[in-house]
PDB file of N, CA and C in Angstrom:
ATOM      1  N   UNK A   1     -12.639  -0.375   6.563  1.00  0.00           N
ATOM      2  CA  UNK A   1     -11.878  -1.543   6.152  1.00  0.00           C
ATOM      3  C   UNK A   1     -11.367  -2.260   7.396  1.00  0.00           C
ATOM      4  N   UNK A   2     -11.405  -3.428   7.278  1.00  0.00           N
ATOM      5  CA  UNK A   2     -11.141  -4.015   8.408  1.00  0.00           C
ATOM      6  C   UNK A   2      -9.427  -4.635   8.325  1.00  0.00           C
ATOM      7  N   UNK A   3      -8.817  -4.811   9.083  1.00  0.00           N
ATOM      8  CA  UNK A   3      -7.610  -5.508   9.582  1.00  0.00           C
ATOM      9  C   UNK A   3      -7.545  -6.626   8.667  1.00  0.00           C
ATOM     10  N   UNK A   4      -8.498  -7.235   8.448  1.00  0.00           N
ATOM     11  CA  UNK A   4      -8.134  -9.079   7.755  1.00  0.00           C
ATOM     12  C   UNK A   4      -8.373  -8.511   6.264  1.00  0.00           C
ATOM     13  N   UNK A   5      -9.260  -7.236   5.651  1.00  0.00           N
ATOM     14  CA  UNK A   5      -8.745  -6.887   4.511  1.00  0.00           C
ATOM     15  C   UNK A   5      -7.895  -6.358   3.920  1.00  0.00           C
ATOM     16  N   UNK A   6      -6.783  -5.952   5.048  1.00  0.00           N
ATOM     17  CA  UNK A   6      -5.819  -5.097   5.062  1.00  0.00           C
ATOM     18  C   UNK A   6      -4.617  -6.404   4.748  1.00  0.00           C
ATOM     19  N   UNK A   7      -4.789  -7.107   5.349  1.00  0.00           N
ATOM     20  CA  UNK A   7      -3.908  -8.100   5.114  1.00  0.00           C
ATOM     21  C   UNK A   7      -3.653  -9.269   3.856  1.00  0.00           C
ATOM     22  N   UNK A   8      -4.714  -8.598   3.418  1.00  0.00           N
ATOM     23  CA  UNK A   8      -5.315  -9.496   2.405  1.00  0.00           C
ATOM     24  C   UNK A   8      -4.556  -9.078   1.000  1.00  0.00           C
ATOM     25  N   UNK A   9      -5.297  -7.339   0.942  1.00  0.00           N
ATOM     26  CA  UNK A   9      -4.480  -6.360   0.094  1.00  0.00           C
ATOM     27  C   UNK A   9      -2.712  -6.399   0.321  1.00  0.00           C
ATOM     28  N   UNK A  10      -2.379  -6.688   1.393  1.00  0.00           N
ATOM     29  CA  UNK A  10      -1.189  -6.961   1.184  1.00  0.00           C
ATOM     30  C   UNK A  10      -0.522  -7.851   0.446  1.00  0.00           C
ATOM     31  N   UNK A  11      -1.402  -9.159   1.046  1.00  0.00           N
ATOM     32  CA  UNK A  11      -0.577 -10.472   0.444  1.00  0.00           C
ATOM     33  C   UNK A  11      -0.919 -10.601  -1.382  1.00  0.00           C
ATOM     34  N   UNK A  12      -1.816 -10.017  -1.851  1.00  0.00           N
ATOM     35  CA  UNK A  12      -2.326  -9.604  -3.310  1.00  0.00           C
ATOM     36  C   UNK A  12      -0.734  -8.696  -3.801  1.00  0.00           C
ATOM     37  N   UNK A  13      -0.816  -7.612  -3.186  1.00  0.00           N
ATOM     38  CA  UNK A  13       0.541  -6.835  -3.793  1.00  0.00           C
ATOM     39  C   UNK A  13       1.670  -7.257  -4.071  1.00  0.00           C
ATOM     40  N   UNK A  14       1.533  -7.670  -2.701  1.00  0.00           N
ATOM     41  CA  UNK A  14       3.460  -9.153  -2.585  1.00  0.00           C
ATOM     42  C   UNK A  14       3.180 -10.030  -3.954  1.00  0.00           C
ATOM     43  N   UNK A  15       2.162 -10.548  -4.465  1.00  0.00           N
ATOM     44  CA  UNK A  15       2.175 -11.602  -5.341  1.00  0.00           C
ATOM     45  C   UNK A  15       2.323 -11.293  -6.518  1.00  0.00           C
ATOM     46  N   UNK A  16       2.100 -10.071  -6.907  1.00  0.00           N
ATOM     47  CA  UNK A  16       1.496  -9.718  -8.072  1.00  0.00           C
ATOM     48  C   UNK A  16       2.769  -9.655  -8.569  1.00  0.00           C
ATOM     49  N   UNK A  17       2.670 -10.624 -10.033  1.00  0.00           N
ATOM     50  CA  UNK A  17       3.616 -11.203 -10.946  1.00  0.00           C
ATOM     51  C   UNK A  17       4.708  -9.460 -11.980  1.00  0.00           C
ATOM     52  N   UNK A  18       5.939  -9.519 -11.547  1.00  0.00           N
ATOM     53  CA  UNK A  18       6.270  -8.322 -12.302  1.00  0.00           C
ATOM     54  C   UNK A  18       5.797  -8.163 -13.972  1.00  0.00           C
ATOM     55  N   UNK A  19       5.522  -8.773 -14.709  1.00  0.00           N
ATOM     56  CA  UNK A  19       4.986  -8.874 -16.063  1.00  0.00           C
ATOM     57  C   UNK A  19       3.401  -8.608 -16.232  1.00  0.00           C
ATOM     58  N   UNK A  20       2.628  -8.966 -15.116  1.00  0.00           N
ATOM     59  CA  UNK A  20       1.353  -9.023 -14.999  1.00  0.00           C
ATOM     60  C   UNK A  20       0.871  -7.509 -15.706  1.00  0.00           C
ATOM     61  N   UNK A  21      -0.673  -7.862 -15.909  1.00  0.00           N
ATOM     62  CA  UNK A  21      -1.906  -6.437 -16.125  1.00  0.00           C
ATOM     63  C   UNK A  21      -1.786  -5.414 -14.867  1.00  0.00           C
ATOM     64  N   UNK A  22      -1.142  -5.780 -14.009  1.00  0.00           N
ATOM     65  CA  UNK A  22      -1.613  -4.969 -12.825  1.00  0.00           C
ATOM     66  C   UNK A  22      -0.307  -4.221 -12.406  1.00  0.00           C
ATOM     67  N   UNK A  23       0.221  -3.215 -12.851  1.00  0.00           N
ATOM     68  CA  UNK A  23       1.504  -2.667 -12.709  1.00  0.00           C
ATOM     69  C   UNK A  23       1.773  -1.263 -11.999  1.00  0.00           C
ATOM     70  N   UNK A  24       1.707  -1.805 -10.469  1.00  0.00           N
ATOM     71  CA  UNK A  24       1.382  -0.428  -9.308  1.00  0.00           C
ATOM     72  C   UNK A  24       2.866   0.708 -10.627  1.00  0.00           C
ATOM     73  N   UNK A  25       2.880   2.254 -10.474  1.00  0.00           N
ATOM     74  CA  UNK A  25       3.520   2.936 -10.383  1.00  0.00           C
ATOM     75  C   UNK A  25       4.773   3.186  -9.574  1.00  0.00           C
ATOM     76  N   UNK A  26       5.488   3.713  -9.524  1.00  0.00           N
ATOM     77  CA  UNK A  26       6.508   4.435  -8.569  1.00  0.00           C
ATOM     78  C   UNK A  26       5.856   5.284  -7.115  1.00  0.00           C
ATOM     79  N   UNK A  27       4.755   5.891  -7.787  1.00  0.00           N
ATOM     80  CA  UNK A  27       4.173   6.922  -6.591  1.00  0.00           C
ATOM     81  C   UNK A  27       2.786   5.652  -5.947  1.00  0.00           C
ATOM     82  N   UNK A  28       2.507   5.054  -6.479  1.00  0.00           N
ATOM     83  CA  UNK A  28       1.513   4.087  -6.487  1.00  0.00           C
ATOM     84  C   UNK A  28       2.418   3.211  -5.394  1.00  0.00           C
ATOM     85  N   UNK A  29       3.264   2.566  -5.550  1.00  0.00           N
ATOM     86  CA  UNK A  29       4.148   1.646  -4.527  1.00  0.00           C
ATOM     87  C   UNK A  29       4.974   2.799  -2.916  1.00  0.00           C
ATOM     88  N   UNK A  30       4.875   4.065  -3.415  1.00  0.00           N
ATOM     89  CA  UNK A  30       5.212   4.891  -1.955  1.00  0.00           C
ATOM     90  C   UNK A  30       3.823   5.210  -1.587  1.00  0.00           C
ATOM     91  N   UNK A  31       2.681   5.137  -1.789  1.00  0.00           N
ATOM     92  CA  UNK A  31       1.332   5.138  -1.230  1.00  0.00           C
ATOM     93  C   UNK A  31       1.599   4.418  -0.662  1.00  0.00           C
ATOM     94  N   UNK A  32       1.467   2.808  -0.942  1.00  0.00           N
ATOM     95  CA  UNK A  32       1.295   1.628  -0.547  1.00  0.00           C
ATOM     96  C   UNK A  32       2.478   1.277   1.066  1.00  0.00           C
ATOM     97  N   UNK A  33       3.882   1.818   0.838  1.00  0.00           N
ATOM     98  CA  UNK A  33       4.891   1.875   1.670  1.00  0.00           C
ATOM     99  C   UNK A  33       4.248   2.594   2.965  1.00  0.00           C
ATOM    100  N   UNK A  34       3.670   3.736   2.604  1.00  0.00           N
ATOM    101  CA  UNK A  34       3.632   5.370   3.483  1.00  0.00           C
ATOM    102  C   UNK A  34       2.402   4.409   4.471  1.00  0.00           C
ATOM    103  N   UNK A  35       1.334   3.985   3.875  1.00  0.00           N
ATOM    104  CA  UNK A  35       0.522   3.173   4.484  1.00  0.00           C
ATOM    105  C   UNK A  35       0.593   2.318   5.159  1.00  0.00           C
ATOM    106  N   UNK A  36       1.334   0.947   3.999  1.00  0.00           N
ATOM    107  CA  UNK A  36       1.386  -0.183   5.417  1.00  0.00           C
ATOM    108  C   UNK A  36       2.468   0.013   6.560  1.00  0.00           C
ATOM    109  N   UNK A  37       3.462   0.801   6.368  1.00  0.00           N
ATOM    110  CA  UNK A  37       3.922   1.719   7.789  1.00  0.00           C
ATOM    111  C   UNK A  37       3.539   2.310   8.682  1.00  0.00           C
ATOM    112  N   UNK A  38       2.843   3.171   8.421  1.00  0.00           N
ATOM    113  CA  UNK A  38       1.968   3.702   9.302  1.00  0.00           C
ATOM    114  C   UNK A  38       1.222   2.662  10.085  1.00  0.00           C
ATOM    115  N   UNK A  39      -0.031   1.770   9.352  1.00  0.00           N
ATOM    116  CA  UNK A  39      -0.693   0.796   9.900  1.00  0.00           C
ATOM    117  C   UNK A  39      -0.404  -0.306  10.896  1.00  0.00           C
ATOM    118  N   UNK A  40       1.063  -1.008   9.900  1.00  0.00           N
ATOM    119  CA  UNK A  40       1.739  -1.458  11.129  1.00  0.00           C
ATOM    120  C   UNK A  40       2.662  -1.003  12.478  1.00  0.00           C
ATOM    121  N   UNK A  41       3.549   0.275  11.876  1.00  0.00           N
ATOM    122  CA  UNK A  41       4.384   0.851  13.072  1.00  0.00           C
ATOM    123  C   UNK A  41       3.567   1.972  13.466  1.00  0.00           C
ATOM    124  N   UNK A  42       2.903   2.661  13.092  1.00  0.00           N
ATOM    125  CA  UNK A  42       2.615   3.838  13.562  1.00  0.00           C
ATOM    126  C   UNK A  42       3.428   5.028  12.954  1.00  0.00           C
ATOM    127  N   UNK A  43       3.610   6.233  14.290  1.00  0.00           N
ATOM    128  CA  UNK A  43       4.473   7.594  13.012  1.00  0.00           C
ATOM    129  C   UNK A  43       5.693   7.047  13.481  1.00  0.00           C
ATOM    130  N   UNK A  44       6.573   7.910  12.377  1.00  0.00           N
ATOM    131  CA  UNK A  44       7.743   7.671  12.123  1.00  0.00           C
ATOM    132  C   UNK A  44       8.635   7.995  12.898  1.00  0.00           C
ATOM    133  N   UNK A  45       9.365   7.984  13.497  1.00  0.00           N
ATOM    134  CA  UNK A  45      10.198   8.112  14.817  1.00  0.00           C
ATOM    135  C   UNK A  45      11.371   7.878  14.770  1.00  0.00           C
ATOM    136  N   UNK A  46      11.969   7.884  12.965  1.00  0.00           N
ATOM    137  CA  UNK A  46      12.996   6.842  12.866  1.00  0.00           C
ATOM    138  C   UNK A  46      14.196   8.225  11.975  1.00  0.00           C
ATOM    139  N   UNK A  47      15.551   8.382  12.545  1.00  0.00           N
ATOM    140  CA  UNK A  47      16.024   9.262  11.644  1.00  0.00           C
ATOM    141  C   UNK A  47      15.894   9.514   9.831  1.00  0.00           C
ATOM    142  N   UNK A  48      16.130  10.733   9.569  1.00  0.00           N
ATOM    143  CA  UNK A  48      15.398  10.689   8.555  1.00  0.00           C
ATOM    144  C   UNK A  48      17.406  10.497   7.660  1.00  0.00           C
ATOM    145  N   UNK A  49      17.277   9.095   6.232  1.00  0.00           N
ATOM    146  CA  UNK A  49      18.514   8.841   5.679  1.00  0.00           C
ATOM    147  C   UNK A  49      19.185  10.064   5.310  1.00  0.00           C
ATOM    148  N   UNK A  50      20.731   9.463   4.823  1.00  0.00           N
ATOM    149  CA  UNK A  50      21.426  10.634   4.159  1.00  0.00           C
ATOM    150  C   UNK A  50      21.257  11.070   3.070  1.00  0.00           C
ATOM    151  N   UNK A  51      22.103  12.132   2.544  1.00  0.00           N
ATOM    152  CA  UNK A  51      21.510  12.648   1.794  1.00  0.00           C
ATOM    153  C   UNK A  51      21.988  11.726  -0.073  1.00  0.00           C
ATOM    154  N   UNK A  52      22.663  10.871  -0.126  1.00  0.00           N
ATOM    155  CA  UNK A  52      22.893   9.552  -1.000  1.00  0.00           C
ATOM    156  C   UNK A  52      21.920   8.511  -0.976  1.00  0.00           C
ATOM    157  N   UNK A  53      20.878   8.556   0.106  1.00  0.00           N
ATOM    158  CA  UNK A  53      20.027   7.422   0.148  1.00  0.00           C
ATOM    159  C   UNK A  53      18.697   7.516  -0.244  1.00  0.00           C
ATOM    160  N   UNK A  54      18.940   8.163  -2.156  1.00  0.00           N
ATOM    161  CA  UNK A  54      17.184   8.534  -2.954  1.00  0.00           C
ATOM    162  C   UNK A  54      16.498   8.010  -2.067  1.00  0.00           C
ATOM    163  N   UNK A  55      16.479   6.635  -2.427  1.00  0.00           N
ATOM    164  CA  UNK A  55      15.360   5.899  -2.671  1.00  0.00           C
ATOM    165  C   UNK A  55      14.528   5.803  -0.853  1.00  0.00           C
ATOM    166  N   UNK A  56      15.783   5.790   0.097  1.00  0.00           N
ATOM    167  CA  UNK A  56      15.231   5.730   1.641  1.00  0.00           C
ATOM    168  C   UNK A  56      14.706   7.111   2.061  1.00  0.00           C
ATOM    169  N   UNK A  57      15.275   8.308   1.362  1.00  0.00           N
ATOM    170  CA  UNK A  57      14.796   9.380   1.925  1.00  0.00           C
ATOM    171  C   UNK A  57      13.298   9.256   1.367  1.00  0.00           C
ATOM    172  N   UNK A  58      12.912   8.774  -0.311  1.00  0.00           N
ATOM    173  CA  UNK A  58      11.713   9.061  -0.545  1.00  0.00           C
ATOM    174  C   UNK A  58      10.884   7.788   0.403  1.00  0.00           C
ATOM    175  N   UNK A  59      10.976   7.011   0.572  1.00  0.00           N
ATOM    176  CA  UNK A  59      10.310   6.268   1.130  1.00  0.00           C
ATOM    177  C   UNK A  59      10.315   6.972   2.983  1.00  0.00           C
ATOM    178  N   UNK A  60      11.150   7.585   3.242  1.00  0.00           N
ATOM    179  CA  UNK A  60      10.673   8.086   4.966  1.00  0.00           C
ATOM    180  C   UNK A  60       9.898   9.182   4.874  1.00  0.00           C
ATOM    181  N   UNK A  61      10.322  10.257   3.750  1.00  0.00           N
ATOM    182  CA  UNK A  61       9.311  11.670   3.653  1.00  0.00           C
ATOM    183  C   UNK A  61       7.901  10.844   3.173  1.00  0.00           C
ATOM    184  N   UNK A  62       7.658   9.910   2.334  1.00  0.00           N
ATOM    185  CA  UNK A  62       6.120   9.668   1.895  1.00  0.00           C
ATOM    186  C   UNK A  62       5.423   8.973   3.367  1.00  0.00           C
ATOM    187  N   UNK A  63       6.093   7.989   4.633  1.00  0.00           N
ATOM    188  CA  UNK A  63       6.043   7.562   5.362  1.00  0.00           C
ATOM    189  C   UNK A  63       5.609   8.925   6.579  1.00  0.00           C
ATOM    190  N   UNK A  64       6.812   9.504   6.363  1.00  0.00           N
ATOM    191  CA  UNK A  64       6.158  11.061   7.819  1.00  0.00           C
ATOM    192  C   UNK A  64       5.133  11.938   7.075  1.00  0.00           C
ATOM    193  N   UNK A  65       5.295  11.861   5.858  1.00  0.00           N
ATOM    194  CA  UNK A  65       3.878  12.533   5.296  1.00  0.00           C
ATOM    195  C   UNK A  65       2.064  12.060   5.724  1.00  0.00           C
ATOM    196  N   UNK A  66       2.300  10.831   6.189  1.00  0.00           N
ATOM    197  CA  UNK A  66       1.137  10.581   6.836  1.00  0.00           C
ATOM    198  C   UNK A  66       0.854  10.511   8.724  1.00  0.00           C
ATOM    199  N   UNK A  67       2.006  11.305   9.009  1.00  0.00           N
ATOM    200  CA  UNK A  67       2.083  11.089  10.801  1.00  0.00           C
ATOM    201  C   UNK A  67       0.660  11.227  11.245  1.00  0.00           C
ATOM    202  N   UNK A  68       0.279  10.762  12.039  1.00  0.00           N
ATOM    203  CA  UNK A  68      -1.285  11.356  12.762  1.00  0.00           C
ATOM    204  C   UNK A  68      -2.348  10.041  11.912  1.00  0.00           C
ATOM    205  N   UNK A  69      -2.168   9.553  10.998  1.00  0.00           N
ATOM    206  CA  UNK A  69      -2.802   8.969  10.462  1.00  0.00           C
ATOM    207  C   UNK A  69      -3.465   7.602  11.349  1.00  0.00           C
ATOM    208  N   UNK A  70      -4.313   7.544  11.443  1.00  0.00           N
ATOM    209  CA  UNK A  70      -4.804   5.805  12.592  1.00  0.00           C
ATOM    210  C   UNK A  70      -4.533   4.795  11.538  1.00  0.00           C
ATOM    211  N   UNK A  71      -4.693   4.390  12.712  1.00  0.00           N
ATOM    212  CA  UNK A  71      -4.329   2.667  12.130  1.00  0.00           C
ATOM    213  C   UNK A  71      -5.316   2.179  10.859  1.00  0.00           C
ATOM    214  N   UNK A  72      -6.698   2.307  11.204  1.00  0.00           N
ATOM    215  CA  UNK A  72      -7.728   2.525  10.559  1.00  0.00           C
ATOM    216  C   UNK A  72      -7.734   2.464   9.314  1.00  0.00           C
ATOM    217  N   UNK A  73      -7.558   4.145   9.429  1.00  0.00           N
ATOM    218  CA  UNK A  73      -7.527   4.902   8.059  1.00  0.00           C
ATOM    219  C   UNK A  73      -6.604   4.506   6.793  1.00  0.00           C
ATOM    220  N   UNK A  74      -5.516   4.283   7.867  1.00  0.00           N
ATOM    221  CA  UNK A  74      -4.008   3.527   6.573  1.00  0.00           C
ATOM    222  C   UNK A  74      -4.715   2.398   6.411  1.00  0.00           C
ATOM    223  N   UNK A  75      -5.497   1.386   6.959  1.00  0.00           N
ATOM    224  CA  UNK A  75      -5.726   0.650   6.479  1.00  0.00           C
ATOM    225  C   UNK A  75      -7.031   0.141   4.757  1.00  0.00           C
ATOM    226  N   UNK A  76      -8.003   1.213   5.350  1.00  0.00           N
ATOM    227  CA  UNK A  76      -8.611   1.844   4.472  1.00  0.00           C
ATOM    228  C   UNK A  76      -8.079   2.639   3.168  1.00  0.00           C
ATOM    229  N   UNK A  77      -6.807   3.467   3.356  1.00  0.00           N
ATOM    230  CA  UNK A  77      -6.359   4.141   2.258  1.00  0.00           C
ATOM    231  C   UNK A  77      -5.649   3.269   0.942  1.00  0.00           C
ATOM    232  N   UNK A  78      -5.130   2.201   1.765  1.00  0.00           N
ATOM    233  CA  UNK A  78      -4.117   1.147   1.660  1.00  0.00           C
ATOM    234  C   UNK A  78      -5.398  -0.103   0.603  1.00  0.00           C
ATOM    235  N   UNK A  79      -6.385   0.043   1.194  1.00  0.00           N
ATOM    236  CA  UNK A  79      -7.279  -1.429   0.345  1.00  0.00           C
ATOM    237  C   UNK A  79      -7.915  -0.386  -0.414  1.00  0.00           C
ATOM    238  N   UNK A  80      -8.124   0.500  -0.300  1.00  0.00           N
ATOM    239  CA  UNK A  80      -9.355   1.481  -1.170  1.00  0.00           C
ATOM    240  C   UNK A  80      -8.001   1.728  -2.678  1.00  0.00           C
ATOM    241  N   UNK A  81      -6.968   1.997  -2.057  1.00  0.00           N
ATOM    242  CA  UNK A  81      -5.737   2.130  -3.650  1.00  0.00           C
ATOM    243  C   UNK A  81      -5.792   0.833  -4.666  1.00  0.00           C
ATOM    244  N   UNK A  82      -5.479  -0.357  -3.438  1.00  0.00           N
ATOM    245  CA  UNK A  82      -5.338  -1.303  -4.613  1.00  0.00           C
ATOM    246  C   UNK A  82      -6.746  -1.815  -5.356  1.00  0.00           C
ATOM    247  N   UNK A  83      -7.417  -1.644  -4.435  1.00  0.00           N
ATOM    248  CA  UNK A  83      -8.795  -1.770  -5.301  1.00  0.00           C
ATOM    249  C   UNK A  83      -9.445  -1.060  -6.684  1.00  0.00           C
ATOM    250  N   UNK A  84      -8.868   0.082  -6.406  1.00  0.00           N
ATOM    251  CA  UNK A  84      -8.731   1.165  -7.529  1.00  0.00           C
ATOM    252  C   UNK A  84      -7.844   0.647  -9.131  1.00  0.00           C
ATOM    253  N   UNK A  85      -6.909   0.234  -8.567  1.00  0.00           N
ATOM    254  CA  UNK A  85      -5.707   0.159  -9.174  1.00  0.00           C
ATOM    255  C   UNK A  85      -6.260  -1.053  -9.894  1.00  0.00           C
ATOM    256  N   UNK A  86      -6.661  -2.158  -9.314  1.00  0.00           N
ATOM    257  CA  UNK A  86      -7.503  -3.163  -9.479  1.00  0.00           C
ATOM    258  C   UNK A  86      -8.229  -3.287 -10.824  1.00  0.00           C
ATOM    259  N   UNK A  87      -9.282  -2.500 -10.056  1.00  0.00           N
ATOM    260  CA  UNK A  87     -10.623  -1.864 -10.932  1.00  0.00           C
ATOM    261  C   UNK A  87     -10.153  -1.303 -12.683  1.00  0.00           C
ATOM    262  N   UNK A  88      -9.206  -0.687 -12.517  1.00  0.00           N
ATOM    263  CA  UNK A  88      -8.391  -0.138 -13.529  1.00  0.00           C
ATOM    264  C   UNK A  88      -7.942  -1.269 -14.822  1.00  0.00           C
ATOM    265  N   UNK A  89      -6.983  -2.030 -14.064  1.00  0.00           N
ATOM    266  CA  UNK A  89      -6.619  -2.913 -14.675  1.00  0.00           C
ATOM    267  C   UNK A  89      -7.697  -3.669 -15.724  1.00  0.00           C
ATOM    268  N   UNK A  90      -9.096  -4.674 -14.789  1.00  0.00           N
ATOM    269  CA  UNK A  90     -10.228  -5.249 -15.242  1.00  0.00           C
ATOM    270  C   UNK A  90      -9.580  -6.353 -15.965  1.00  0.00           C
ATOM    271  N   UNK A  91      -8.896  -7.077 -15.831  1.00  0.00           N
ATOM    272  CA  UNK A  91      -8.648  -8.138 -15.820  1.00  0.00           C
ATOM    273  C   UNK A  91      -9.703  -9.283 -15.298  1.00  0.00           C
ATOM    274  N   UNK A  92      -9.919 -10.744 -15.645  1.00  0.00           N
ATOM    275  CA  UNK A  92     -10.379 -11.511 -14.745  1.00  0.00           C
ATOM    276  C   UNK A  92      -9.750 -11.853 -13.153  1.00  0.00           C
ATOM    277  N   UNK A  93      -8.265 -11.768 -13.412  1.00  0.00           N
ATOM    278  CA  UNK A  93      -7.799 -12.050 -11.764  1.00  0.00           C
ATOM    279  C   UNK A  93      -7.837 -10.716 -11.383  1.00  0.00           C
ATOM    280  N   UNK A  94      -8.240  -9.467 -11.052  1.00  0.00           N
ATOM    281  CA  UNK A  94      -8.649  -8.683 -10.677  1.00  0.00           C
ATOM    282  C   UNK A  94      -9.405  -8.465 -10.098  1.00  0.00           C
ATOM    283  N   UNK A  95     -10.914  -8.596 -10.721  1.00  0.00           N
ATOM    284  CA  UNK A  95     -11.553  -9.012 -10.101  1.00  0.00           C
ATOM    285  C   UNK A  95     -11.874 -10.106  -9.509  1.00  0.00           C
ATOM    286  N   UNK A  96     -11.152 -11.399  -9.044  1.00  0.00           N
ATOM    287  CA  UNK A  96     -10.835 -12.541  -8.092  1.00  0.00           C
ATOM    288  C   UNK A  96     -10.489 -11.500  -7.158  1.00  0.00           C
ATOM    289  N   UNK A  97      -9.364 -10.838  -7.150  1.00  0.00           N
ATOM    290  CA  UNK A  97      -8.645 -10.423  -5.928  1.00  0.00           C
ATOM    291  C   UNK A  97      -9.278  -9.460  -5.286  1.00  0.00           C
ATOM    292  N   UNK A  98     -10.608  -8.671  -6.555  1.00  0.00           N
ATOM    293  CA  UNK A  98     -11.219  -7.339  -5.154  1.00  0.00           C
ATOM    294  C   UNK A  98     -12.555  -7.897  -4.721  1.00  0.00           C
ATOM    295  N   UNK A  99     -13.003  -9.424  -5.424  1.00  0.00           N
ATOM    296  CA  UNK A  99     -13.678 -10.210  -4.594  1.00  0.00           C
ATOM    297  C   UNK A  99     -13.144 -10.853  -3.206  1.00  0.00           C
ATOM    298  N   UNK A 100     -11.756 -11.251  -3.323  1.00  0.00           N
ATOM    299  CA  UNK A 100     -10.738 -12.008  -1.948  1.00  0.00           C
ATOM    300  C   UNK A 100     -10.518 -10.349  -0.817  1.00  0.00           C
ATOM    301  N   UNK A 101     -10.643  -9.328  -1.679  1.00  0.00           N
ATOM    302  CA  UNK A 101     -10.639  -8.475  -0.428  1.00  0.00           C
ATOM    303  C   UNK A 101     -11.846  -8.069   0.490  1.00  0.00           C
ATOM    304  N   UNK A 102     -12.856  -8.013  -0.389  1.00  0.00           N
ATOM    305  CA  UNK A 102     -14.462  -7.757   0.053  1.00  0.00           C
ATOM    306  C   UNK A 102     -14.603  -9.566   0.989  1.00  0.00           C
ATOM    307  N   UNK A 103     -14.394 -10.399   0.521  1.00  0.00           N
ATOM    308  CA  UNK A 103     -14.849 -11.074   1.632  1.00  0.00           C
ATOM    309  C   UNK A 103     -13.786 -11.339   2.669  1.00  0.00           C
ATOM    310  N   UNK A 104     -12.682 -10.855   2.672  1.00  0.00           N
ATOM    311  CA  UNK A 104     -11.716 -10.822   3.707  1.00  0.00           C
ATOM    312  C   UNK A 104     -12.141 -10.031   5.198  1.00  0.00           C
TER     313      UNK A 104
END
Protein backbone atom coordinates (compact mmCIF):
# COMPACT_ATOMS: atom_id res chain seq x y z
CA UNK A 1 0.00 0.00 0.00
CA UNK A 2 1.30 3.07 -0.80
CA UNK A 3 1.41 6.48 1.29
CA UNK A 4 -1.25 8.41 -1.08
CA UNK A 5 -3.59 5.30 -0.30
CA UNK A 6 -3.03 5.63 3.12
CA UNK A 7 -4.15 9.01 3.05
CA UNK A 8 -6.88 8.47 1.17
CA UNK A 9 -8.30 5.69 3.66
CA UNK A 10 -7.97 8.26 6.04
CA UNK A 11 -9.77 11.09 4.63
CA UNK A 12 -12.79 8.26 3.75
CA UNK A 13 -12.91 7.44 7.68
CA UNK A 14 -12.91 11.20 8.80
CA UNK A 15 -16.01 11.53 6.45
CA UNK A 16 -17.94 8.80 6.99
CA UNK A 17 -21.42 10.14 8.00
CA UNK A 18 -22.30 8.85 11.84
CA UNK A 19 -25.81 7.37 10.56
CA UNK A 20 -24.26 5.91 7.42
CA UNK A 21 -24.05 1.80 6.16
CA UNK A 22 -20.56 1.88 7.13
CA UNK A 23 -20.30 1.77 11.00
CA UNK A 24 -16.43 1.06 12.05
CA UNK A 25 -16.82 -0.80 15.71
CA UNK A 26 -15.16 0.20 18.99
CA UNK A 27 -12.21 -2.33 18.36
CA UNK A 28 -12.49 -1.48 14.58
CA UNK A 29 -11.76 2.46 15.38
CA UNK A 30 -8.58 1.33 18.00
CA UNK A 31 -7.20 -0.68 14.88
CA UNK A 32 -7.55 2.28 12.89
CA UNK A 33 -5.97 4.71 15.97
CA UNK A 34 -3.05 1.90 16.81
CA UNK A 35 -2.23 2.31 12.98
CA UNK A 36 -2.45 5.70 11.83
CA UNK A 37 -0.07 6.33 14.93
CA UNK A 38 2.24 4.24 14.36
CA UNK A 39 2.40 5.30 10.52
CA UNK A 40 2.52 8.76 11.28
CA UNK A 41 4.59 8.98 14.71
CA UNK A 42 6.20 5.87 14.87
CA UNK A 43 6.45 3.73 18.50
CA UNK A 44 5.10 5.10 21.29
CA UNK A 45 7.38 6.94 23.52
CA UNK A 46 4.72 8.77 25.20
CA UNK A 47 3.77 8.07 29.09
CA UNK A 48 1.36 5.61 29.43
CA UNK A 49 -2.39 7.76 31.08
CA UNK A 50 -3.78 7.40 34.53
CA UNK A 51 -5.45 5.09 35.77
CA UNK A 52 -9.20 7.33 35.28
CA UNK A 53 -8.26 7.86 31.69
CA UNK A 54 -10.41 4.47 30.01
CA UNK A 55 -10.61 5.66 27.03
CA UNK A 56 -6.56 7.14 26.72
CA UNK A 57 -5.18 4.15 28.37
CA UNK A 58 -7.10 1.96 25.68
CA UNK A 59 -6.09 3.95 22.93
CA UNK A 60 -2.01 3.98 24.14
CA UNK A 61 -2.00 0.02 25.02
CA UNK A 62 -3.72 -0.67 21.29
CA UNK A 63 -1.04 2.07 19.98
CA UNK A 64 2.27 0.20 21.95
CA UNK A 65 0.67 -2.99 20.92
CA UNK A 66 2.01 -2.40 17.52
CA UNK A 67 5.75 -1.00 18.49
CA UNK A 68 8.22 -2.34 15.79
CA UNK A 69 5.61 -2.03 13.26
CA UNK A 70 7.04 0.09 9.79
CA UNK A 71 5.63 2.65 8.47
CA UNK A 72 4.66 0.45 5.60
CA UNK A 73 2.94 -2.13 7.14
CA UNK A 74 0.58 0.32 9.35
CA UNK A 75 -0.06 1.64 6.33
CA UNK A 76 -1.15 -1.48 4.63
CA UNK A 77 -2.94 -2.81 7.83
CA UNK A 78 -4.73 0.52 8.06
CA UNK A 79 -6.19 0.44 4.04
CA UNK A 80 -6.46 -3.44 3.95
CA UNK A 81 -9.20 -2.85 7.39
CA UNK A 82 -11.16 -0.26 5.85
CA UNK A 83 -11.38 -1.95 2.73
CA UNK A 84 -12.65 -4.94 4.45
CA UNK A 85 -14.98 -3.10 6.46
CA UNK A 86 -15.93 -1.54 3.14
CA UNK A 87 -16.43 -4.69 1.29
CA UNK A 88 -18.75 -5.71 4.16
CA UNK A 89 -20.91 -2.98 4.14
CA UNK A 90 -21.53 -3.24 -0.14
CA UNK A 91 -23.16 -0.33 -0.41
CA UNK A 92 -22.83 1.75 -3.74
CA UNK A 93 -20.59 4.51 -1.96
CA UNK A 94 -18.46 1.78 -0.84
CA UNK A 95 -17.54 0.69 -3.45
CA UNK A 96 -16.77 4.50 -4.85
CA UNK A 97 -14.47 4.70 -1.91
CA UNK A 98 -12.44 1.18 -2.37
CA UNK A 99 -12.34 2.32 -6.02
CA UNK A 100 -10.83 6.14 -4.63
CA UNK A 101 -8.40 3.93 -2.63
CA UNK A 102 -7.12 1.50 -5.43
CA UNK A 103 -6.52 4.41 -7.63
CA UNK A 104 -4.99 6.55 -4.93
Amino acid sequence: MSESQFEKAVAIIGSLPKDGPVKPTQDDQLFFYKYFKQAKVGDNTTTRPGMLDFTGKAKWDAWTSVKGTTKEEAYKKYVEKLIAILEAAGDEQSKKYIEEINAA
